[in-house]
Protein backbone atom coordinates (compact mmCIF):
# COMPACT_ATOMS: atom_id res chain seq x y z
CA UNK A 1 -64.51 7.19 0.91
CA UNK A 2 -61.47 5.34 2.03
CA UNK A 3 -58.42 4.91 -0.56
CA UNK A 4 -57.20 1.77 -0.92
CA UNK A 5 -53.40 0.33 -2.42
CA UNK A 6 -53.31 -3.20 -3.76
CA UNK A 7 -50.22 -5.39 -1.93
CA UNK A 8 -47.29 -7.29 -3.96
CA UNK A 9 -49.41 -10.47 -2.98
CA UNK A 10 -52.98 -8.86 -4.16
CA UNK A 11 -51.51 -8.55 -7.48
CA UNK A 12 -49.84 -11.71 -7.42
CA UNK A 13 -52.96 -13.11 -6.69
CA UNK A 14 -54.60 -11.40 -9.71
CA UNK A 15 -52.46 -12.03 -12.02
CA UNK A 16 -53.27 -15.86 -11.26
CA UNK A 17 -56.65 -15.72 -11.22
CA UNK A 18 -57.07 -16.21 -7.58
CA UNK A 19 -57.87 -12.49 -6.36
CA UNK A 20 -58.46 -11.99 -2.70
CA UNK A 21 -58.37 -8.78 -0.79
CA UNK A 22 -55.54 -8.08 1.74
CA UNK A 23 -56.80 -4.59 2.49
CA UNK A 24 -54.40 -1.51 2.63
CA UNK A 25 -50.45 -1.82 3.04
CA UNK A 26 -48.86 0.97 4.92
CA UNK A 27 -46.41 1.59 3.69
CA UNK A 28 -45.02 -1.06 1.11
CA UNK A 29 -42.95 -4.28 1.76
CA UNK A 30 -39.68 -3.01 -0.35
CA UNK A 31 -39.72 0.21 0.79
CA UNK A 32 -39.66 -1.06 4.70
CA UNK A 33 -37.38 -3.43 4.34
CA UNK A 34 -34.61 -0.95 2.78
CA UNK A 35 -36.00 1.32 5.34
CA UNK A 36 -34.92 -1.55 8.03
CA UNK A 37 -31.68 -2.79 5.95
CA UNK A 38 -30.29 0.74 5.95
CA UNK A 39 -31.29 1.36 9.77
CA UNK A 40 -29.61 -1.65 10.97
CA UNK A 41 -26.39 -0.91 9.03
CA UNK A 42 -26.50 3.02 10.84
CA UNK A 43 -26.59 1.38 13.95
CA UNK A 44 -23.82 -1.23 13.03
CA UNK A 45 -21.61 1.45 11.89
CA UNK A 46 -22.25 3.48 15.22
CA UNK A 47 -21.16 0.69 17.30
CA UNK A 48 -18.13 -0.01 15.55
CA UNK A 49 -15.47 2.17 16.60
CA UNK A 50 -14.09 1.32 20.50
CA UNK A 51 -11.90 3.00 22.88
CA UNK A 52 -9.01 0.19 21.39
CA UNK A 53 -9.83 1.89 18.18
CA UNK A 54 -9.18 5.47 19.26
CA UNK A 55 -5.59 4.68 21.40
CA UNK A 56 -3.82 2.79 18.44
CA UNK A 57 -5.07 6.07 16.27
CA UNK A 58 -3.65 8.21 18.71
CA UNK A 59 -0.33 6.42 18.68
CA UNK A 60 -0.16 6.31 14.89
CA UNK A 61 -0.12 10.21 14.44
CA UNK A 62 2.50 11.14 16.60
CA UNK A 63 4.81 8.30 15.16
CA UNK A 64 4.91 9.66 12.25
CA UNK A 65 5.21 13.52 13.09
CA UNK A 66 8.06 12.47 15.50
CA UNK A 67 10.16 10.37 13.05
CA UNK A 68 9.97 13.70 10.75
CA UNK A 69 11.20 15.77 13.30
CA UNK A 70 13.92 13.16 14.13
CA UNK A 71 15.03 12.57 10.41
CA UNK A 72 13.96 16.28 8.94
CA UNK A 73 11.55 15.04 7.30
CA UNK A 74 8.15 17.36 6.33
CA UNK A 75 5.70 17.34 9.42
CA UNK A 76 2.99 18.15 8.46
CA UNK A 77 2.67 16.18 5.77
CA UNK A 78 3.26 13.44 7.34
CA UNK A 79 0.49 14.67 9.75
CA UNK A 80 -1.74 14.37 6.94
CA UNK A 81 -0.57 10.74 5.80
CA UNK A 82 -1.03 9.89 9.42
CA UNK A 83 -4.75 11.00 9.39
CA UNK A 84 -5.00 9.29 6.11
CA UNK A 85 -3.86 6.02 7.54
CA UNK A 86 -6.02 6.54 10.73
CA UNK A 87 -9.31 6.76 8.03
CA UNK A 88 -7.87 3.46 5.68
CA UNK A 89 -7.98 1.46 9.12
CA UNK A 90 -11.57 2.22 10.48
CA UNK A 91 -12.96 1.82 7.14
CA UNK A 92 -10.93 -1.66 6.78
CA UNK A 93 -11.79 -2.44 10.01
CA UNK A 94 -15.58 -1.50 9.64
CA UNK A 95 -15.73 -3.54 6.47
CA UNK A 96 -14.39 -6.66 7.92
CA UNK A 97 -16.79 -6.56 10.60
CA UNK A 98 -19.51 -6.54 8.35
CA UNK A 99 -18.45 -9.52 5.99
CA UNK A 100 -18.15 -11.15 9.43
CA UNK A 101 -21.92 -10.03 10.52
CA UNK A 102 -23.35 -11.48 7.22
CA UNK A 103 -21.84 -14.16 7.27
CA UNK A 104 -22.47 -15.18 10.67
CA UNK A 105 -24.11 -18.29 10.35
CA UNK A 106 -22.05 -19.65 7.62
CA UNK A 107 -19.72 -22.70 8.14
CA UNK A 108 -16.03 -22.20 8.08
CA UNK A 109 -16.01 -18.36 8.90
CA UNK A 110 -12.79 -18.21 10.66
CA UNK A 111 -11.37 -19.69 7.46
CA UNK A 112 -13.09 -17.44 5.68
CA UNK A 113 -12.21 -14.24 7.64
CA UNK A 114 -8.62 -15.18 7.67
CA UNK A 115 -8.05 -15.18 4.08
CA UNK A 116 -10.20 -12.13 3.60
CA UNK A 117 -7.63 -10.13 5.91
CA UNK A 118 -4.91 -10.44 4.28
CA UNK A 119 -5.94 -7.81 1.63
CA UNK A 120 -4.06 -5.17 2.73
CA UNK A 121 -0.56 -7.41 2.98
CA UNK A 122 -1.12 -8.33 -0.24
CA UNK A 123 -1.41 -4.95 -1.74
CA UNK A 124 1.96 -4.17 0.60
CA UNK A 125 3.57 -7.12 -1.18
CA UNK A 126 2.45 -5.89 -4.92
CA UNK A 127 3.93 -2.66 -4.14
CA UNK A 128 7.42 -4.01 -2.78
CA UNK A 129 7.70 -6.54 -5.95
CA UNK A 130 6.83 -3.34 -8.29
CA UNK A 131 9.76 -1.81 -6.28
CA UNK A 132 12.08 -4.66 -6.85
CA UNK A 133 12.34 -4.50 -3.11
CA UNK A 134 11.54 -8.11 -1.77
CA UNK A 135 12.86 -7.01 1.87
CA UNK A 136 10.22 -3.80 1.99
CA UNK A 137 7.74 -6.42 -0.05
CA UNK A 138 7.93 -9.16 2.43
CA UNK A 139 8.47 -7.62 5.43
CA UNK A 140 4.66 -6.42 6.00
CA UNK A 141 2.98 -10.19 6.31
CA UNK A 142 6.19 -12.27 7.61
CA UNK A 143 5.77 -9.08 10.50
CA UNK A 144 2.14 -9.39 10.63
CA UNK A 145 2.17 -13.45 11.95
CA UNK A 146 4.18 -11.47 15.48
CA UNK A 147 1.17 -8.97 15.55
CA UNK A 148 -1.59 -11.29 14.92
CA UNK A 149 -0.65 -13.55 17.80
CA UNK A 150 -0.13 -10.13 20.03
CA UNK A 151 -3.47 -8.96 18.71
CA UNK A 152 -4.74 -12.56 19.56
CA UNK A 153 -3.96 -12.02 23.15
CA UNK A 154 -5.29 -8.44 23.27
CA UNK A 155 -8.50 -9.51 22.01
CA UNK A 156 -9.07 -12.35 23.96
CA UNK A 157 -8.41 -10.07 27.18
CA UNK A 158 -10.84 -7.74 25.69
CA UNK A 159 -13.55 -9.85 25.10
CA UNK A 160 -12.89 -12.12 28.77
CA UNK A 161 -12.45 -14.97 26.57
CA UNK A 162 -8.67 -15.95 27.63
CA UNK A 163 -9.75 -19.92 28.54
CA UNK A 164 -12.01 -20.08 25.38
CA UNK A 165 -9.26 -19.30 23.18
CA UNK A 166 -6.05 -19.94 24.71
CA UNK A 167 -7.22 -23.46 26.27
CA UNK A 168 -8.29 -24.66 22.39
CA UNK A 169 -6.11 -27.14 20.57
CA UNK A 170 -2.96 -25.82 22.69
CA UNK A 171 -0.12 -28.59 21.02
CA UNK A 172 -1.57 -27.60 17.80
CA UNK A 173 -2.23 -23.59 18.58
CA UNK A 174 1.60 -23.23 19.94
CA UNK A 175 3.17 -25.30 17.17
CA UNK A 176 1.37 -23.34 14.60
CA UNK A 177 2.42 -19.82 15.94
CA UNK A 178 6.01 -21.39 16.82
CA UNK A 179 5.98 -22.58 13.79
CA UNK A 180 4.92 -19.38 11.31
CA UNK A 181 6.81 -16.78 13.54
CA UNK A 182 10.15 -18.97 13.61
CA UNK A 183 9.27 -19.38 9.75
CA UNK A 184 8.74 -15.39 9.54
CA UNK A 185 11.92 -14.14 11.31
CA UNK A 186 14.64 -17.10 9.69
CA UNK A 187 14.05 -14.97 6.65
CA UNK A 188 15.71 -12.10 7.91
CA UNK A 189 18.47 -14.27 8.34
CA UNK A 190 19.40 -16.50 5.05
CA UNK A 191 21.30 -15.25 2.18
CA UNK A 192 19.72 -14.54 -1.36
CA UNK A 193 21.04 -17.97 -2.28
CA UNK A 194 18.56 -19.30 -0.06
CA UNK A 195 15.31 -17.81 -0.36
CA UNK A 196 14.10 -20.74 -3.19
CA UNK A 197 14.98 -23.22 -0.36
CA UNK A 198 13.10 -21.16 2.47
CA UNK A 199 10.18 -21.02 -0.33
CA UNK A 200 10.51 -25.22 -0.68
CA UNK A 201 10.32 -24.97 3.20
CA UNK A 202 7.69 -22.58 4.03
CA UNK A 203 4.90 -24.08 1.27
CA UNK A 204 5.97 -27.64 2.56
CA UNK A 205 5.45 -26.68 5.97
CA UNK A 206 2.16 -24.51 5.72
CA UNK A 207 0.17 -26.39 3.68
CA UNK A 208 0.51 -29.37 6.70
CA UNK A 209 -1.04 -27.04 8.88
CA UNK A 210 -3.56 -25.79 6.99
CA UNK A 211 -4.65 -29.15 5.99
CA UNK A 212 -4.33 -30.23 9.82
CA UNK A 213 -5.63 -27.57 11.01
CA UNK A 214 -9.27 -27.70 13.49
CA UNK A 215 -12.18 -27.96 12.37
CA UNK A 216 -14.39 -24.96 11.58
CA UNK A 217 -17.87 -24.21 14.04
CA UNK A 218 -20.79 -22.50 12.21
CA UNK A 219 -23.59 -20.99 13.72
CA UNK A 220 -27.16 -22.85 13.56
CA UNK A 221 -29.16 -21.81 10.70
CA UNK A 222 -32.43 -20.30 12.99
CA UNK A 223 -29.81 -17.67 14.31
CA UNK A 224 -30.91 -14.60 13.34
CA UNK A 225 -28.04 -12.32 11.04
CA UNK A 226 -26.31 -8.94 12.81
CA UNK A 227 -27.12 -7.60 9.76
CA UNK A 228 -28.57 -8.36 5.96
CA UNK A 229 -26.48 -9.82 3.38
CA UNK A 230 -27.38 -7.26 1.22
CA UNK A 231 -24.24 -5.74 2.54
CA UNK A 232 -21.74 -8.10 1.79
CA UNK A 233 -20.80 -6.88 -1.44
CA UNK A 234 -20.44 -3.17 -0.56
CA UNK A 235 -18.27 -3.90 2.09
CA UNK A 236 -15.92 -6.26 0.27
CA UNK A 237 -15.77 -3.70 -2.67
CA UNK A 238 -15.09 -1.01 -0.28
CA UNK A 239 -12.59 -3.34 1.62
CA UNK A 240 -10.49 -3.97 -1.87
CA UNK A 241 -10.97 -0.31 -2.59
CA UNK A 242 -9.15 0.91 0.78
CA UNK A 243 -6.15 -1.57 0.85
CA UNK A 244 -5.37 0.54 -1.66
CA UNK A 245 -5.75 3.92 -0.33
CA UNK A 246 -3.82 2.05 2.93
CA UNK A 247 -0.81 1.23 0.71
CA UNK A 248 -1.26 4.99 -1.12
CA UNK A 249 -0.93 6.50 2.06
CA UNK A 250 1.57 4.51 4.21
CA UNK A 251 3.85 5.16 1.18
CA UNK A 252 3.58 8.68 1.09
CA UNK A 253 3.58 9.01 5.21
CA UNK A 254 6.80 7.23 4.90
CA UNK A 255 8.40 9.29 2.60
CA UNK A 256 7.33 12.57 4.32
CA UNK A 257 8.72 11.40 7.92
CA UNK A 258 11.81 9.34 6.20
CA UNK A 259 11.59 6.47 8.64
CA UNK A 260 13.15 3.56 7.28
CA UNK A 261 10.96 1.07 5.32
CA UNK A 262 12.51 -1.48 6.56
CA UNK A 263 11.19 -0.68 10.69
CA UNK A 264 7.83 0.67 8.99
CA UNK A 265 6.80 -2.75 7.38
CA UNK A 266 7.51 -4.96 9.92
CA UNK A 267 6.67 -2.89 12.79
CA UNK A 268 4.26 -0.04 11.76
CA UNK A 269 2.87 -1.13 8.48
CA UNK A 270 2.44 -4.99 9.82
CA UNK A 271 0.36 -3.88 13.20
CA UNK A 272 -1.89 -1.78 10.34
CA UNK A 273 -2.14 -4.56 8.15
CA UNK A 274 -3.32 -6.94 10.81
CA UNK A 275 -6.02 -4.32 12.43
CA UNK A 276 -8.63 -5.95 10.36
CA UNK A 277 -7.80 -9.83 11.99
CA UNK A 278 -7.78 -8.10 15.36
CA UNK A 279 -11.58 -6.44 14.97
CA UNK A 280 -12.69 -9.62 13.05
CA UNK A 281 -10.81 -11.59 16.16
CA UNK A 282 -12.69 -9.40 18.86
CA UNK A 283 -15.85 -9.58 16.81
CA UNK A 284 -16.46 -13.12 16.79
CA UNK A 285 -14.84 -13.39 20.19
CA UNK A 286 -18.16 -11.38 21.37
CA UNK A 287 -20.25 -13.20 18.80
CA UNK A 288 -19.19 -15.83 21.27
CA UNK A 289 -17.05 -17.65 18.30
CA UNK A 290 -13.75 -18.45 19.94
CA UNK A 291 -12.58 -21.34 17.84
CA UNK A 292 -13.71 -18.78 14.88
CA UNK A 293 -11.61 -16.34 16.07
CA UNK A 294 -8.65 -18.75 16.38
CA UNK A 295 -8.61 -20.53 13.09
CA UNK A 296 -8.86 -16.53 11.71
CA UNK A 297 -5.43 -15.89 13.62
CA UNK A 298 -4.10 -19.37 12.57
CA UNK A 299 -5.43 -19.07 8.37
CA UNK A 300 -3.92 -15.13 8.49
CA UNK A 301 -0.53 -16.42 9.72
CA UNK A 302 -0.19 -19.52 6.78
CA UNK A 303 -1.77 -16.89 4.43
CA UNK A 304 1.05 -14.25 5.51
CA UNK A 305 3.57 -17.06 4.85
CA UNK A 306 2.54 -17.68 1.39
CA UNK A 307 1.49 -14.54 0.45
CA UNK A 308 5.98 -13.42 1.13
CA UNK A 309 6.63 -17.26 -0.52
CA UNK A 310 4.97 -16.11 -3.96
CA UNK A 311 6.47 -12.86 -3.58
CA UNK A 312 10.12 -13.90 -3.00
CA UNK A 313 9.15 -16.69 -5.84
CA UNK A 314 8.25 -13.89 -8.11
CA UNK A 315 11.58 -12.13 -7.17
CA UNK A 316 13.64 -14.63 -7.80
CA UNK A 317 12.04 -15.12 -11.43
CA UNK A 318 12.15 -12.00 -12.77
């Protein structure tokens, strides 16, 4: 005699008096679709890491073994930074491509994306202001609007999508990065007297172009999602929880090789900061998103601009 299992809609059906029989369920609805949720993320994860990926780690670890050498610094600890580093950035990376697969076909996901990372600059800039060192503090996202437009460029040869991206909104695309690089580097160049002024400036300035800036493209609502928004919140969790085991371990990488923190935030720790807008760039670039992709660029570099404004604010207060 066959054995029989009730379904969730059987005893749904029950319970409201309207019993019919749906026959056996192999195996059960949750179970499959956690089966399927978990399957798809496997095969996400899998996919995730390129050739790109496995260069810039293979630059990062001699940098720092070299500039220990150079300065007599300890090697091999700064070996081990190095590899630490190399981990923070996949699993950055990896988590930013997720929140960007979920939310696929939700309006405004460049906007989005480019607020989302800027996580790791802002942990950079916490650091720096606990430090009472605004150059160190602001020197990771005013370095990070050069590399995002560099990354920009990289991605878009990556992906073949150099009309798509660089023929969108050009007056508007080359003001903006004009505009936030020129705004980046002048910095470097005023006096203490002057940073509430380049503050005043930079806010006035920023906010123009994020209000003026293109409209947002969404995907249509039948398209189906890279993956389940069941994973949304584990990857932002696990995003938050690794810009702070970036900043642990750029910190203690840089004081093992004794480069200068000056050349390691706005060269080194800037091109690691803005790893996660070049996978989200590339992402949506082969998501075939390209004015996505650009307002993510466009959003990091204002963000990056007032993320060192409230820092050098915050400086100047205390």
């Amino acid at each position: 005699m066959a054995a029989f299992r009730l379904n969730f809609r059987a005893v749904a059906s029950l319970s409201a008096g309207r019993y019919r029989f749906f026959g056996p369920v192999s195996p059960p609805t949750k179970v499959r679709l956690i089966d399927n949720t978990v399957n798809e993320l496997g095969a996400f994860l899998r996919e995730s890491v390129s050739k790109i990926d496995l260069v810039v780690w293979a630059v990062v670890l001699p940098f720092f073994v070299i500039t220990a050498f150079i300065n007599g610094g300890q090697a091999e600890q700064a070996f081990l930074g190095a590899c630490g580093i190399v981990l923070a950035m996949y699993l950055v990376g990896t988590s930013v491509e997720i929140l960007i697969a979920t939310l696929r076909n939700v309006r405004g996901i460049g906007t989005i994306v480019g607020f989302l990372t800027n996580g790791p600059e802002l942990l950079v800039l916490v650091i720096g202001l606990l430090s009472n060192d605004i150059i160190f503090a602001s020197s990771t996202p005013l370095g990070s609007n050069l590399m995002n437009v560099l990354l920009l460029l990289a991605a878009s040869m990556l992906a073949r999508r150099m009309k798509d991206v660089w023929g969108l909104n050009i007056i508007y695309r080359l003001c903006v990065f004009v505009i936030t690089i020129s705004l980046a580097l002048s910095f470097y160049l005023i006096e203490e007297a002057l940073y509430f002024y380049w503050v005043v400036l930079v806010v006035a300035i920023t906010v123009y172009l994020f209000i003026t800036r293109p409209d947002d493209e969404g995907e249509d609502e039948d398209v189906e999602l890279a993956i389940s928004r069941v994973w949304f919140l584990p990857a932002m969790l696990t995003l938050i929880l690794t810009g702070f085991l970036l900043d642990f371990m750029v910190t203690y990488t840089s004081e093992a090789s004794r480069a200068p923190k000056g050349i390691i935030g706005f060269l080194i720790l800037s091109t690691l900061t803005s790893w996660p807008e070049f996978k989200s760039t590339l992402s949506m670039l082969r998501q075939d998103m390209p004015k996505a992709a650009l307002l993510n660029i466009i959003v990091s570099n204002i963000t990056n601009l007032w993320l060192a404004a409230l820092g050098v604010l915050i400086y100047l207060l205390s």
